[in-house]
Protein backbone atom coordinates (compact mmCIF):
# COMPACT_ATOMS: atom_id res chain seq x y z
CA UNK A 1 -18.84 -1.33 6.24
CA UNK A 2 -15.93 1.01 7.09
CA UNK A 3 -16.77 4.40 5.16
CA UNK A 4 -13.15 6.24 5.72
CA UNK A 5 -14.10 8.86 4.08
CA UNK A 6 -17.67 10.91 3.31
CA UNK A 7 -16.13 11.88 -0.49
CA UNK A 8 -13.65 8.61 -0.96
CA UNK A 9 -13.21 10.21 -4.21
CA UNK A 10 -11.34 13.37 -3.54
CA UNK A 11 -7.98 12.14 -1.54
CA UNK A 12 -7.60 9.77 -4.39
CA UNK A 13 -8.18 12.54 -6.76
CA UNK A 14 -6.08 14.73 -4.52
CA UNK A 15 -3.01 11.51 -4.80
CA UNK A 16 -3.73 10.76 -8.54
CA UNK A 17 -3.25 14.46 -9.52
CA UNK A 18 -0.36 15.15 -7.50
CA UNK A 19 1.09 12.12 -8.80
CA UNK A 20 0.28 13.12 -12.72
CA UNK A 21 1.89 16.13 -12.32
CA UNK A 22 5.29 14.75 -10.30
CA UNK A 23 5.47 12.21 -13.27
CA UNK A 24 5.11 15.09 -15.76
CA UNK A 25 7.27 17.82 -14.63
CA UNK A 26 9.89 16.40 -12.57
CA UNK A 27 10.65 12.97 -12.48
CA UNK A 28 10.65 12.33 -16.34
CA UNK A 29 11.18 16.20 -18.05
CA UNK A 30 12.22 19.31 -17.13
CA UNK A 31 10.87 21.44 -14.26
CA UNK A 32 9.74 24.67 -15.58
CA UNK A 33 11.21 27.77 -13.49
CA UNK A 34 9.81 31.20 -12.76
CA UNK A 35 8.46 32.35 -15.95
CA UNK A 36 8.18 29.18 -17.94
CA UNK A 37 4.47 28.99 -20.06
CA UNK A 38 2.52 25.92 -20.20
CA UNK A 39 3.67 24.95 -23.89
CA UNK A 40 7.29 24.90 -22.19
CA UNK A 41 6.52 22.08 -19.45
CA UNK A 42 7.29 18.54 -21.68
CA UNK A 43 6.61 14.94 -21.26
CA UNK A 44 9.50 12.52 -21.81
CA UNK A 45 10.08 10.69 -25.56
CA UNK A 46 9.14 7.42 -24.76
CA UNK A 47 10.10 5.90 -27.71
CA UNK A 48 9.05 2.40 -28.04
CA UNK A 49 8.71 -0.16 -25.54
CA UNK A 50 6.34 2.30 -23.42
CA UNK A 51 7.68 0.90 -20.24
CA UNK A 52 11.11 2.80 -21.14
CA UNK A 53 8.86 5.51 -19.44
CA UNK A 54 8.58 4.23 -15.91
CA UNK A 55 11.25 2.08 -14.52
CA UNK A 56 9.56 -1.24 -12.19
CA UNK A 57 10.67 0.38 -8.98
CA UNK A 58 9.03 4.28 -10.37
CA UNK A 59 6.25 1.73 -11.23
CA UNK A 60 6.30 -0.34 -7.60
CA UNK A 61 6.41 2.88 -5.75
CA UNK A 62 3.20 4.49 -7.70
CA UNK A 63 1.21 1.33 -7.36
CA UNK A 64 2.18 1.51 -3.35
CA UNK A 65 1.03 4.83 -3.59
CA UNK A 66 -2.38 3.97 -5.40
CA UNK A 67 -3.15 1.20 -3.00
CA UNK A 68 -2.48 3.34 0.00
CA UNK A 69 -4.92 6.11 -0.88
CA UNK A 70 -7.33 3.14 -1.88
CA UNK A 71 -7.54 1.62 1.49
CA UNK A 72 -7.78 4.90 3.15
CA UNK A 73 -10.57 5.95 1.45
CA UNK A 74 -12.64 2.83 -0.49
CA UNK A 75 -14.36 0.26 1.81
CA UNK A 76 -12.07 -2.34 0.99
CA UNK A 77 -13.37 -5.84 2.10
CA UNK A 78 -11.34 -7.22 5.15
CA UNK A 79 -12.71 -11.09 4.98
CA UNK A 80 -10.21 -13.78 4.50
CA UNK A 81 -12.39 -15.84 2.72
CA UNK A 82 -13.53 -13.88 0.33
CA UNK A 83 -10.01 -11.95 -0.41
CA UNK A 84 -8.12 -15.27 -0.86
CA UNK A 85 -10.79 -16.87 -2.96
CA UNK A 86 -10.45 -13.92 -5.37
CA UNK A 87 -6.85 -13.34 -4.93
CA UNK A 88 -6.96 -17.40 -6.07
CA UNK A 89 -9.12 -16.65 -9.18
CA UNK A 90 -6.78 -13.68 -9.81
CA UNK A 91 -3.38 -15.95 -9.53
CA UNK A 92 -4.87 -18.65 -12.05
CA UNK A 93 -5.61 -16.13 -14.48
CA UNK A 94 -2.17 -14.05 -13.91
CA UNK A 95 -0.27 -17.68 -14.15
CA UNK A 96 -1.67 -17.81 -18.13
CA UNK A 97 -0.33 -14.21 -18.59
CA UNK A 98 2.45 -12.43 -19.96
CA UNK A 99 3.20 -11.03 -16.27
CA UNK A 100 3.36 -15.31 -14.97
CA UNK A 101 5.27 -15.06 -11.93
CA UNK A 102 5.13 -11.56 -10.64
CA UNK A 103 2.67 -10.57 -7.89
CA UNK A 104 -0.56 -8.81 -8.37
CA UNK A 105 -3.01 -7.64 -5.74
CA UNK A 106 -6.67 -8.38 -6.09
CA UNK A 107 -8.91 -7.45 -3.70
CA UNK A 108 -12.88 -6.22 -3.80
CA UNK A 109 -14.56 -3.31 -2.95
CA UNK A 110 -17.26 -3.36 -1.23
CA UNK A 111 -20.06 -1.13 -3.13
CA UNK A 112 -22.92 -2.43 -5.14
CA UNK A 113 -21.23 -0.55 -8.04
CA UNK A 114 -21.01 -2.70 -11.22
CA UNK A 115 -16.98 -1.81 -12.28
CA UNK A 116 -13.36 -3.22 -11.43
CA UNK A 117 -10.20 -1.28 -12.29
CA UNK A 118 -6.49 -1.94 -12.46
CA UNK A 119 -4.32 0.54 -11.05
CA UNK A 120 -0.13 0.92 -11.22
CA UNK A 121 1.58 -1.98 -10.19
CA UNK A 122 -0.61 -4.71 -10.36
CA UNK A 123 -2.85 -3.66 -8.33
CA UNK A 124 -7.07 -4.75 -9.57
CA UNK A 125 -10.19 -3.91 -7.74
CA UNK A 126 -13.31 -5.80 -7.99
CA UNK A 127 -16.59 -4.42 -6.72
CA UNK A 128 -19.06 -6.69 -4.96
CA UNK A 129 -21.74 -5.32 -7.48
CA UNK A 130 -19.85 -6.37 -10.21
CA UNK A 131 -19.33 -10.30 -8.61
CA UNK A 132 -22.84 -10.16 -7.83
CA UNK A 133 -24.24 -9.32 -11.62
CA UNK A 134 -21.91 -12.54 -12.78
CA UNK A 135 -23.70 -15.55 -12.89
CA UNK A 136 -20.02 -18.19 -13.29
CA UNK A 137 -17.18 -17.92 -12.61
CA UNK A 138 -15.84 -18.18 -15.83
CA UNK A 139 -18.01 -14.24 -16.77
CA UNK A 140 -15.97 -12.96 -13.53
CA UNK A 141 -12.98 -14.65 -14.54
CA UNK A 142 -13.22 -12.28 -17.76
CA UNK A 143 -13.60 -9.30 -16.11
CA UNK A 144 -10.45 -9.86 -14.40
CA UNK A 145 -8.75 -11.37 -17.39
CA UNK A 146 -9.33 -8.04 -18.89
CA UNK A 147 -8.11 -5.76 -16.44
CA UNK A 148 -5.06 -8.01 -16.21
CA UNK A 149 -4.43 -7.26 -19.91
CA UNK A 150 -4.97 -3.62 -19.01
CA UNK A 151 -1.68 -4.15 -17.02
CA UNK A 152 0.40 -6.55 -18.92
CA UNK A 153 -0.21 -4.68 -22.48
CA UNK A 154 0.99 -1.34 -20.40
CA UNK A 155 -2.23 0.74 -21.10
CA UNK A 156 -1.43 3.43 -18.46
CA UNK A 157 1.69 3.93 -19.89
CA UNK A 158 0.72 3.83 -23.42
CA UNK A 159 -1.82 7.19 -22.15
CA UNK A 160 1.39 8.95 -20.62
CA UNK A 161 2.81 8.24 -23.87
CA UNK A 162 -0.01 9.75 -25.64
CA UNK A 163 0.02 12.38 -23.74
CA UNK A 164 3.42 13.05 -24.47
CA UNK A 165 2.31 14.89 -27.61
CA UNK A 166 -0.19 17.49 -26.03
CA UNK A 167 0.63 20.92 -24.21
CA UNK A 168 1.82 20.28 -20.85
CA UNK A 169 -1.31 21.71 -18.94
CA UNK A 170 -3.54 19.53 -21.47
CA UNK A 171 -1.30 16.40 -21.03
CA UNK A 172 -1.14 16.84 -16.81
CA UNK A 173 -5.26 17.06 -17.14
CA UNK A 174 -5.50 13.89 -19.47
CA UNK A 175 -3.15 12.13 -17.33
CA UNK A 176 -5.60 12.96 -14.45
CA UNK A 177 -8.74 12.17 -15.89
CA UNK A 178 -7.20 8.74 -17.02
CA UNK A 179 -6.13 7.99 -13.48
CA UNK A 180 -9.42 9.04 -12.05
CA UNK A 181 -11.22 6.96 -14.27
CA UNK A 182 -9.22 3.78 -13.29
CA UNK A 183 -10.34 4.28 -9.90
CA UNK A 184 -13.53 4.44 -10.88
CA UNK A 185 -14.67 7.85 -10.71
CA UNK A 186 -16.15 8.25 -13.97
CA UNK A 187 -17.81 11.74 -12.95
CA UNK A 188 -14.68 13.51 -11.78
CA UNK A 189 -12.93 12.33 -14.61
CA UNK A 190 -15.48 13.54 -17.24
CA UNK A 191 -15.16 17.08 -15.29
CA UNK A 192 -11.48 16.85 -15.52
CA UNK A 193 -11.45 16.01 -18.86
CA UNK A 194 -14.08 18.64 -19.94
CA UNK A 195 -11.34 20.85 -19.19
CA UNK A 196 -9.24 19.71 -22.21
CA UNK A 197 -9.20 20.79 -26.09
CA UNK A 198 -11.79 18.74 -28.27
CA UNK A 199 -8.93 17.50 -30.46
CA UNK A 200 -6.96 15.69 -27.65
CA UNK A 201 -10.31 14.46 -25.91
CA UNK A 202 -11.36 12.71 -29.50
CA UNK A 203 -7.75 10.81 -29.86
CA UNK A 204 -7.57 9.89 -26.01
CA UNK A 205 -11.40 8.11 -26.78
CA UNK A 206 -10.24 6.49 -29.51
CA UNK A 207 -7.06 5.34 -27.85
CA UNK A 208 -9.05 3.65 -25.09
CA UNK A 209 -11.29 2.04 -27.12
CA UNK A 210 -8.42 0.61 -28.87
CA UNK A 211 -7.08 -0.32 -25.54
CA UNK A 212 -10.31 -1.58 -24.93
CA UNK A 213 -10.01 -4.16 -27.88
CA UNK A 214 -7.16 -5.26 -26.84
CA UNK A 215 -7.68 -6.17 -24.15
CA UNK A 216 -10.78 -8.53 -25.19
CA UNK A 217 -8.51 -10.25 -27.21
CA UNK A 218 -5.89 -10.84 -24.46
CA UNK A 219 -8.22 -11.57 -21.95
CA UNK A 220 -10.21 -14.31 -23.70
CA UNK A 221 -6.78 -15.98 -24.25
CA UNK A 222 -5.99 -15.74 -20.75
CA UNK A 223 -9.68 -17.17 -20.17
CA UNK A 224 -9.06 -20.17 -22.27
CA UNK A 225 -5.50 -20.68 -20.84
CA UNK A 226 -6.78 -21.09 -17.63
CA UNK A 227 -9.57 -23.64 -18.54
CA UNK A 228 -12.49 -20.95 -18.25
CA UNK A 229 -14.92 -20.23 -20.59
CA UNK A 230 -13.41 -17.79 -23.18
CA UNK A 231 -17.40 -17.03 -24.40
CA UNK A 232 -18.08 -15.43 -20.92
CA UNK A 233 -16.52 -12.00 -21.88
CA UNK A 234 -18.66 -11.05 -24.81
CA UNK A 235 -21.74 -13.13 -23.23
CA UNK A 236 -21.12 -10.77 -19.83
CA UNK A 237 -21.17 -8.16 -22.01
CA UNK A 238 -24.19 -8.25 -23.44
CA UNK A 239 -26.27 -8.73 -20.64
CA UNK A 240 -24.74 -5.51 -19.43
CA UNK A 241 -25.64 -3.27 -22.34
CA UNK A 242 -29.49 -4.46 -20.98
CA UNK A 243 -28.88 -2.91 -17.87
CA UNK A 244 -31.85 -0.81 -17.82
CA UNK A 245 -34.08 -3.36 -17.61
CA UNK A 246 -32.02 -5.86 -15.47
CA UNK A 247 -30.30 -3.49 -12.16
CA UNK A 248 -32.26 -1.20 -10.68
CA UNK A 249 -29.52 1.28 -10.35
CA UNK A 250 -29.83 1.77 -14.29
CA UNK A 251 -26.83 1.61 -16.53
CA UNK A 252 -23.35 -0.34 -15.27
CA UNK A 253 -20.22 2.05 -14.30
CA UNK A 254 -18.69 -0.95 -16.15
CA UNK A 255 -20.38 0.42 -19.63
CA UNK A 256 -19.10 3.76 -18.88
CA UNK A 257 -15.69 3.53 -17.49
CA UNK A 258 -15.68 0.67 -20.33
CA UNK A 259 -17.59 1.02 -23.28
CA UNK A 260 -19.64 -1.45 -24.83
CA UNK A 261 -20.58 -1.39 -28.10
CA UNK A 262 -22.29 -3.84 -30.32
CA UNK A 263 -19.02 -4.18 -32.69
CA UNK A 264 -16.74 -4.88 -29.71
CA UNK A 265 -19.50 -7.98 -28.40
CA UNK A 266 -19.63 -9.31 -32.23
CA UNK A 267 -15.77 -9.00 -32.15
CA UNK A 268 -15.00 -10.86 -28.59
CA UNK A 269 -17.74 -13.33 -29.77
CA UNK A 270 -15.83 -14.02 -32.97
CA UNK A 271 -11.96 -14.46 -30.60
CA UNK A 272 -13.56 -16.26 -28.78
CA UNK A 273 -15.33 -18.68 -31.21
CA UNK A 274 -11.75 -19.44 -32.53
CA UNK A 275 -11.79 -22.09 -29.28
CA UNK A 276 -12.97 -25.24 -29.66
CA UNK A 277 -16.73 -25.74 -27.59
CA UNK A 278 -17.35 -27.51 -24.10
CA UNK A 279 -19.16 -27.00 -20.95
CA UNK A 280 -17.33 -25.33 -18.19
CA UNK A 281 -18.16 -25.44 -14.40
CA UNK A 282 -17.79 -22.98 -11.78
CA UNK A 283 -16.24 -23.86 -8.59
CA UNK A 284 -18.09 -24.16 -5.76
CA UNK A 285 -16.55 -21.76 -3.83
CA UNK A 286 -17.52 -18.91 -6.38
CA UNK A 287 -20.92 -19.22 -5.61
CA UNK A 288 -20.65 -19.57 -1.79
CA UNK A 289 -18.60 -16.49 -2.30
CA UNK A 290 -21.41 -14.47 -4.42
CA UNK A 291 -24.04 -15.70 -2.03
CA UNK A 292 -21.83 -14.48 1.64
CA UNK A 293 -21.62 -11.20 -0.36
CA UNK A 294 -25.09 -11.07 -1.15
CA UNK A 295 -26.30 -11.55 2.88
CA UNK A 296 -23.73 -8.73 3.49
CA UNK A 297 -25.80 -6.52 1.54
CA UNK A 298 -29.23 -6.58 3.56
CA UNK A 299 -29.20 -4.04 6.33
CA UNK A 300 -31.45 -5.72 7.93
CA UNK A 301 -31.12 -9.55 8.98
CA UNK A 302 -34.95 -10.15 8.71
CA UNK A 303 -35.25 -8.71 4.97
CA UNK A 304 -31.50 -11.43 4.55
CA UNK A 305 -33.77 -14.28 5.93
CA UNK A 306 -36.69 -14.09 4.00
CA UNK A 307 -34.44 -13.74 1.19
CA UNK A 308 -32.95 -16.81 1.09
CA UNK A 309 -35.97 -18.75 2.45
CA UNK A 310 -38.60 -17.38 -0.44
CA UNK A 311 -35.43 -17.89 -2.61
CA UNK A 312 -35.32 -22.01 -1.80
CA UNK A 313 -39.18 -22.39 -1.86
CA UNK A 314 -39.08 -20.53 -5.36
CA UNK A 315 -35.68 -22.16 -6.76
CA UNK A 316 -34.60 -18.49 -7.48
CA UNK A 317 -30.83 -19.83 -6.96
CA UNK A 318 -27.83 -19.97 -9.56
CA UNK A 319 -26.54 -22.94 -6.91
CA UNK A 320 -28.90 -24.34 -4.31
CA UNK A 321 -25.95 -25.65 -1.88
CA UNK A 322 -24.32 -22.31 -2.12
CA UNK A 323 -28.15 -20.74 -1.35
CA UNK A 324 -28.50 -22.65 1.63
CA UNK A 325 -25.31 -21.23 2.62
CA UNK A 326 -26.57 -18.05 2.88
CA UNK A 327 -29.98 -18.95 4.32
CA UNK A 328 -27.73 -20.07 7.19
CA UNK A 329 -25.50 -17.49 7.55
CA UNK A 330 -28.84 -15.07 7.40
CA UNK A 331 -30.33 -16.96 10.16
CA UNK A 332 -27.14 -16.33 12.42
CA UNK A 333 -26.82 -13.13 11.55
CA UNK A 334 -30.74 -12.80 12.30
CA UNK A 335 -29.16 -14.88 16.19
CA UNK A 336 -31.44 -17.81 14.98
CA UNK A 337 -28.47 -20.02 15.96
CA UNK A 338 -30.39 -23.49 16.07
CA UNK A 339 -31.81 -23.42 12.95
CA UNK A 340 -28.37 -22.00 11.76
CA UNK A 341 -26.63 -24.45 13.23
CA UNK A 342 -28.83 -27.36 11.96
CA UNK A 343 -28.39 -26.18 8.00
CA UNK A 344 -24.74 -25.72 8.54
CA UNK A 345 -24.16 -29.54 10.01
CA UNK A 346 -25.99 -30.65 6.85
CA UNK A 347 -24.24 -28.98 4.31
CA UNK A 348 -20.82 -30.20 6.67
CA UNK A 349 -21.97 -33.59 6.13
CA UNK A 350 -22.01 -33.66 2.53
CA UNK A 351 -18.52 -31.55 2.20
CA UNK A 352 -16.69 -31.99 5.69
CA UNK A 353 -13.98 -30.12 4.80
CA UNK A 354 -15.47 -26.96 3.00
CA UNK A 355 -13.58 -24.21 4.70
CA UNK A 356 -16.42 -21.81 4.44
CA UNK A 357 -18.78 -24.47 6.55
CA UNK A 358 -15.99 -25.20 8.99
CA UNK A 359 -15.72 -21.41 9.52
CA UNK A 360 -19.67 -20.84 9.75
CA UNK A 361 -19.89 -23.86 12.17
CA UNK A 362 -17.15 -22.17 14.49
CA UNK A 363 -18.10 -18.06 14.15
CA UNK A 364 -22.01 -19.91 15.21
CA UNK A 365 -20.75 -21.91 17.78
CA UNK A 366 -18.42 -18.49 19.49
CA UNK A 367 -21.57 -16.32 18.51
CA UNK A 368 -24.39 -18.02 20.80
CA UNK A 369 -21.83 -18.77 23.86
CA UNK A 370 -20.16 -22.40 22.39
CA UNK A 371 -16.17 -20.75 22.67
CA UNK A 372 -14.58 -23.77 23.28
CA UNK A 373 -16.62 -25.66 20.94
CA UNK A 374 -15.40 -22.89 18.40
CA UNK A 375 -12.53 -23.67 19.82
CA UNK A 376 -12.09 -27.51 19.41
CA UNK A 377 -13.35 -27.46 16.01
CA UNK A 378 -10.75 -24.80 14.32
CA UNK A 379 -8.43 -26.68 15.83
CA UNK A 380 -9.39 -29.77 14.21
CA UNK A 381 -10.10 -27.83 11.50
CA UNK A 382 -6.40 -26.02 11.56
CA UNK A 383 -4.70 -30.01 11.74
CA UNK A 384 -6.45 -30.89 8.75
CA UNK A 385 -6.05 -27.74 6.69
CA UNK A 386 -2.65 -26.19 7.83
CA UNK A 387 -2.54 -23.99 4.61
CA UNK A 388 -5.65 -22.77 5.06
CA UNK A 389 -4.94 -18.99 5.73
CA UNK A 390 -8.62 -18.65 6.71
CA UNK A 391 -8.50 -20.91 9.11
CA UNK A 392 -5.21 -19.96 10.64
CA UNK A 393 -6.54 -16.50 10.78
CA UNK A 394 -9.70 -17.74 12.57
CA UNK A 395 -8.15 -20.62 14.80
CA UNK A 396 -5.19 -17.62 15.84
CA UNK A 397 -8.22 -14.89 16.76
CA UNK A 398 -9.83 -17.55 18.65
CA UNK A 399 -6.98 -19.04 20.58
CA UNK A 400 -6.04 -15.05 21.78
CA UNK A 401 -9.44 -14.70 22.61
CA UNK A 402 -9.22 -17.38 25.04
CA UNK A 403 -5.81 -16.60 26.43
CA UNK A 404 -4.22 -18.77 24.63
CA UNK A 405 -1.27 -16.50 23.00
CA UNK A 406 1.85 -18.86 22.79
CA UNK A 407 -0.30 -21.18 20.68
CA UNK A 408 -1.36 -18.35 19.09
CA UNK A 409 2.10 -17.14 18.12
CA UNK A 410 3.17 -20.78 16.85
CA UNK A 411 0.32 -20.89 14.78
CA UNK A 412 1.10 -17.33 13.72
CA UNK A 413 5.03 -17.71 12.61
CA UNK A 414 4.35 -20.87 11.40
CA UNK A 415 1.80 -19.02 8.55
CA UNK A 416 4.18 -16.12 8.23
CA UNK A 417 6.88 -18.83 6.78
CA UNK A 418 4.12 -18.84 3.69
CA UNK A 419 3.11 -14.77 3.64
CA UNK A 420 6.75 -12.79 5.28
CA UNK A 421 4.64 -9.65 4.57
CA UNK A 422 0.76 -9.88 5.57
CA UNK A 423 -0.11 -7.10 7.45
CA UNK A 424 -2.89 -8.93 9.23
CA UNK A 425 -0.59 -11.96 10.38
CA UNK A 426 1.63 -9.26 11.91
CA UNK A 427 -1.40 -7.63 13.70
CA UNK A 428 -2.25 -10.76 15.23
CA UNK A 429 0.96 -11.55 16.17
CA UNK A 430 1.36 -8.08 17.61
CA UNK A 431 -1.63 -8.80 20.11
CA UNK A 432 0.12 -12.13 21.11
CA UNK A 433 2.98 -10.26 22.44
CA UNK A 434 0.49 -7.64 24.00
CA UNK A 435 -1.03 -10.42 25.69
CA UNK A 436 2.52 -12.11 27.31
CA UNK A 437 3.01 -8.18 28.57
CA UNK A 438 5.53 -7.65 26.13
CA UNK A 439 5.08 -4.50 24.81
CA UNK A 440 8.39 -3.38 23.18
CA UNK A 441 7.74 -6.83 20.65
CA UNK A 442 4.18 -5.64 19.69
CA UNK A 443 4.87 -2.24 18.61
CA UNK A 444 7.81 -3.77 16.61
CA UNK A 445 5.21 -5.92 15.16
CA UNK A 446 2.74 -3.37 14.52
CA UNK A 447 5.72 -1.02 13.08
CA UNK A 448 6.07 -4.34 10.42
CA UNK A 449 2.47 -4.48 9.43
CA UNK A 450 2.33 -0.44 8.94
CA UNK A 451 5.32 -1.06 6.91
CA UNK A 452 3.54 -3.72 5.09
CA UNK A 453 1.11 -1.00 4.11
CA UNK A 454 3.20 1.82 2.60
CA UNK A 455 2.38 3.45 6.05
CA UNK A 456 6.37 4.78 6.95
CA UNK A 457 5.38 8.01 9.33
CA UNK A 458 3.02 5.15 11.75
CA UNK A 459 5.36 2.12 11.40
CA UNK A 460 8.18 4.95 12.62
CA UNK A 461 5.72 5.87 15.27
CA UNK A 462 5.26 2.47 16.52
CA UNK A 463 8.99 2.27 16.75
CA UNK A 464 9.51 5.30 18.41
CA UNK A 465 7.00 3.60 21.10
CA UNK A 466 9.07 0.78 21.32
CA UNK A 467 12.16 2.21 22.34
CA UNK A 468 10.46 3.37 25.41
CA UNK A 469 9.23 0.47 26.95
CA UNK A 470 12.72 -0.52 29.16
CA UNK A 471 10.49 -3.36 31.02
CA UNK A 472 9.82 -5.59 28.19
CA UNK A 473 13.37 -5.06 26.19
CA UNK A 474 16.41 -6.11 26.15
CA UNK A 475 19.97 -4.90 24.75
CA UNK A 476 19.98 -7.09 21.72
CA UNK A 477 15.95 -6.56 21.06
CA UNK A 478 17.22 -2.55 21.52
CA UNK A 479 19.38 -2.67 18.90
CA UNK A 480 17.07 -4.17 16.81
CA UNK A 481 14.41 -1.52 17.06
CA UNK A 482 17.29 1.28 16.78
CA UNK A 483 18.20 -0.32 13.71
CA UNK A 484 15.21 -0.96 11.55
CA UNK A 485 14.22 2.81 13.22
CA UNK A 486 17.15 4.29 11.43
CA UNK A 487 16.58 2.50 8.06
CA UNK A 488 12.98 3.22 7.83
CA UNK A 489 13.87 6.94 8.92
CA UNK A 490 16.60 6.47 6.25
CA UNK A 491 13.81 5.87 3.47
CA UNK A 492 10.96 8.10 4.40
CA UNK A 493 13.32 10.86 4.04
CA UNK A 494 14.39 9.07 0.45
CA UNK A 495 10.51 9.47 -0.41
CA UNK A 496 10.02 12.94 0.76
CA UNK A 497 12.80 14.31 -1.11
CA UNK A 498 11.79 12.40 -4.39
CA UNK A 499 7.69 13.66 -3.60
CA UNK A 500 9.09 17.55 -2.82
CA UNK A 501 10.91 17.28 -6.13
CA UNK A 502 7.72 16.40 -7.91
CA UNK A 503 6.11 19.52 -6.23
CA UNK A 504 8.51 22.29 -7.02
């Protein structure tokens, strides 16, 4: 797990204060000069629609902003299985939604911490505790359906405009401890919020709990919309309010950064009763998700083993194929490649094209010295499943680690024709060009997936690089580099006026 930070909490404090205070003073009100009292510094009138408040690109460029600090300092999970599998879930649920057809981010965090969040822009975090206390898909389905309410009934900016009507100082503090408590920092946000008159505190906790309601009541639409169970939300939420007794880390961040109360379950119950009854299933690939996350959690491979093998003899399993998964994927990890290999071919022969087998089979296969069996089978794998991201990404890493880069760059553009923008195609394509010695092409490239990133001062770097490699350019590639130089020069220096505006 990449830790980027020993207190991941404070740059995004650092960002989301910054931030409260550029939207208060500057961008949307008057910027108080020499002189000018707290009481002076104002919030914008709003008026009604709240999203008069923030215009989409303000609102683009603070979710960019958000996500940035969140990668650099949250152990965001980097497995394409996993991320696409949720960032699925997440589309089906946002296709059933009042924001249908724009594009959301979901990704998951990986800390045992029971919680998700939505941030600016679309942006919603999942925690792997949280995916692991589900037991369907249909209860983590709700969880998301509610955050995605959060976004599309404009929560955040319904706080900024209640915070319009406080004191400057107590409306830049509110602003803050909202933000803080979005990403999931309950603690700093209670501190930061200690900080603010009684009065405003009281109407800001009965604002969110309104928000709260809310969005139960859009969520469990979106639930039922999408063919999920719409009683998962309040039946997810009642297991949680026994917390004590059921996680050994004692009560959910979930309960605190959203508050469960015994009216709110009896209310969702009753929304959700207005649907008509009928059983619901969970796809497969749910629980082979919730099991891969649960073998990532053992420190040691032994302790993942015996897991998974007391959990078969015992039936302690919400799936058994998906639990047999990870009894596999504990034994590789624990280099017992045989037996590995052996549970893997079986589950293959029931579901030959499962992507997470196919993958298992191959990452085995590379792991105890098979690399062109890896090999053979991803590509097999990659002519039956073209769309298959995860398997492009594997079959692309495998075919550059065996010098195989100008398959590996076909394979690679002909992916990028479906995702223009991933940062991690670009990467890989990057190392292609490394690979054929051309070096001028692979800092472009890397420039592009910086870019990709909200990352302007390395993707200039990168370009700066490029321009000095004479070997492996030409005049027309030149003039490429100069140009997309000057016009992300050109917009950094956009963004650091705008940000030293905010500041004065």
């Amino acid at each position: 797990m990449d830790r980027r930070s020993s207190n991941p909490t404070f740059p995004l404090f650092a960002l989301l204060i910054s931030l409260c205070i550029g939207f208060t003073a500057t961008a949307f009100g008057a910027v108080p000069g020499n002189g000018t009292n707290e009481e002076e510094i104002r919030l914008p009138e709003l008026g009604s629609p709240s999203d008069q408040y923030l215009t989409p690109a303000d609102e683009a460029r603070l979710g960019r902003a958000f996500m940035q600090s969140i990668l650099e300092t949250q152990p965001v999970l980097d497995d394409p299985l996993i991320t696409e599998y949720i960032q699925t879930l997440g589309n089906r649920l946002l296709n059933k939604s009042e924001a249908a057809g724009q594009e959301y981010r979901f990704f998951v965090i990986e800390e045992p911490m029971i919680n998700a969040f939505a941030g600016p822009g679309g942006h919603i975090g999942i925690y792997t505790g949280l995916i692991l206390a589900t037991q369907s898909e249909s209860e983590l389905a709700s969880v998301i359906a509610h955050e995605i309410a959060h976004v599309t009934q404009k929560h955040l900016l319904r706080a900024f405009d209640a915070a319009n009507r406080m004191s400057g100082k107590t409306a830049v503090l509110m602003l803050a401890a909202i933000l803080v408590g979005i990403a999931g920092s309950t603690d700093a946000g209670i501190a930061l919020a200690s900080g603010v008159q009684a009065g405003a505190l009281q109407e800001q906790i009965n604002f969110t709990r309104s928000n709260e309601q809310e969005a139960d009541h859009v969520g469990i639409k979106i639930l039922a919309d999408a063919e999920l169970d719409p009683r998962s939300m309040p039946v997810f939420f009642e297991r949680l309010t026994h917390a004590n007794r059921l996680f050994d880390t004692g009560i959910p961040e979930m309960l605190r950064t959203h508050p469960v109360t015994t009216n709110r379950i009896a209310d969702a119950l009753g929304r959700a009763e207005t649907y008509s009854y009928k059983q619901y299933s969970s796809d497969l690939r749910y629980f082979l998700t919730r099991e891969t996350l649960r073998m990532r959690q053992f420190k040691k491979s032994d302790e993942a083993v015996e897991h998974f093998r007391s959990g078969l003899e015992e039936g302690r399993y919400l799936n058994k194929e998906a639990h047999q998964f990870g009894y596999a994927l504990a034994l590789a990890k624990d280099r017992n490649f045989p037996a590995a290999n052996k549970l893997i071919t079986e589950l293959l022969k029931k579901r030959p094209d499962q992507v997470e087998y196919i993958l298992a089979e191959a990452n085995i296969a590379k792991e105890s010295g098979g690399r062109q069996k890896a090999l053979r089978s991803l590509e097999t794998a990659h002519m039956l499943l073209p769309d298959s991201y995860p398997v492009t990404i594997a079959y692309s890493e495998i075919l550059l680690e065996t010098g195989k880069a100008e398959e590996a760059k076909k394979t690679i553009d002909q992916a990028r024709s479906f995702r223009p923008n991933d940062p991690r195609l670009f990467r890989l394509l990057a190392k292609a060009e490394e690979n054929l010695n051309n070096s001028a092409q692979s800092h472009r490239l890397l420039a592009e997936a910086y870019v990709a990133e909200g990352k302007l001062s390395a993707a200039i770097q990168q370009l700066d690089i490029a321009l000095k490699q004479k070997k492996t350019q030409d005049f027309y590639q030149s003039s490429q580099i100069e140009a997309r130089l000057r016009e992300l020069k050109a917009l950094k220096k956009l963004e650091d006026t705008k940000n030293n505006k905010k500041k004065k």
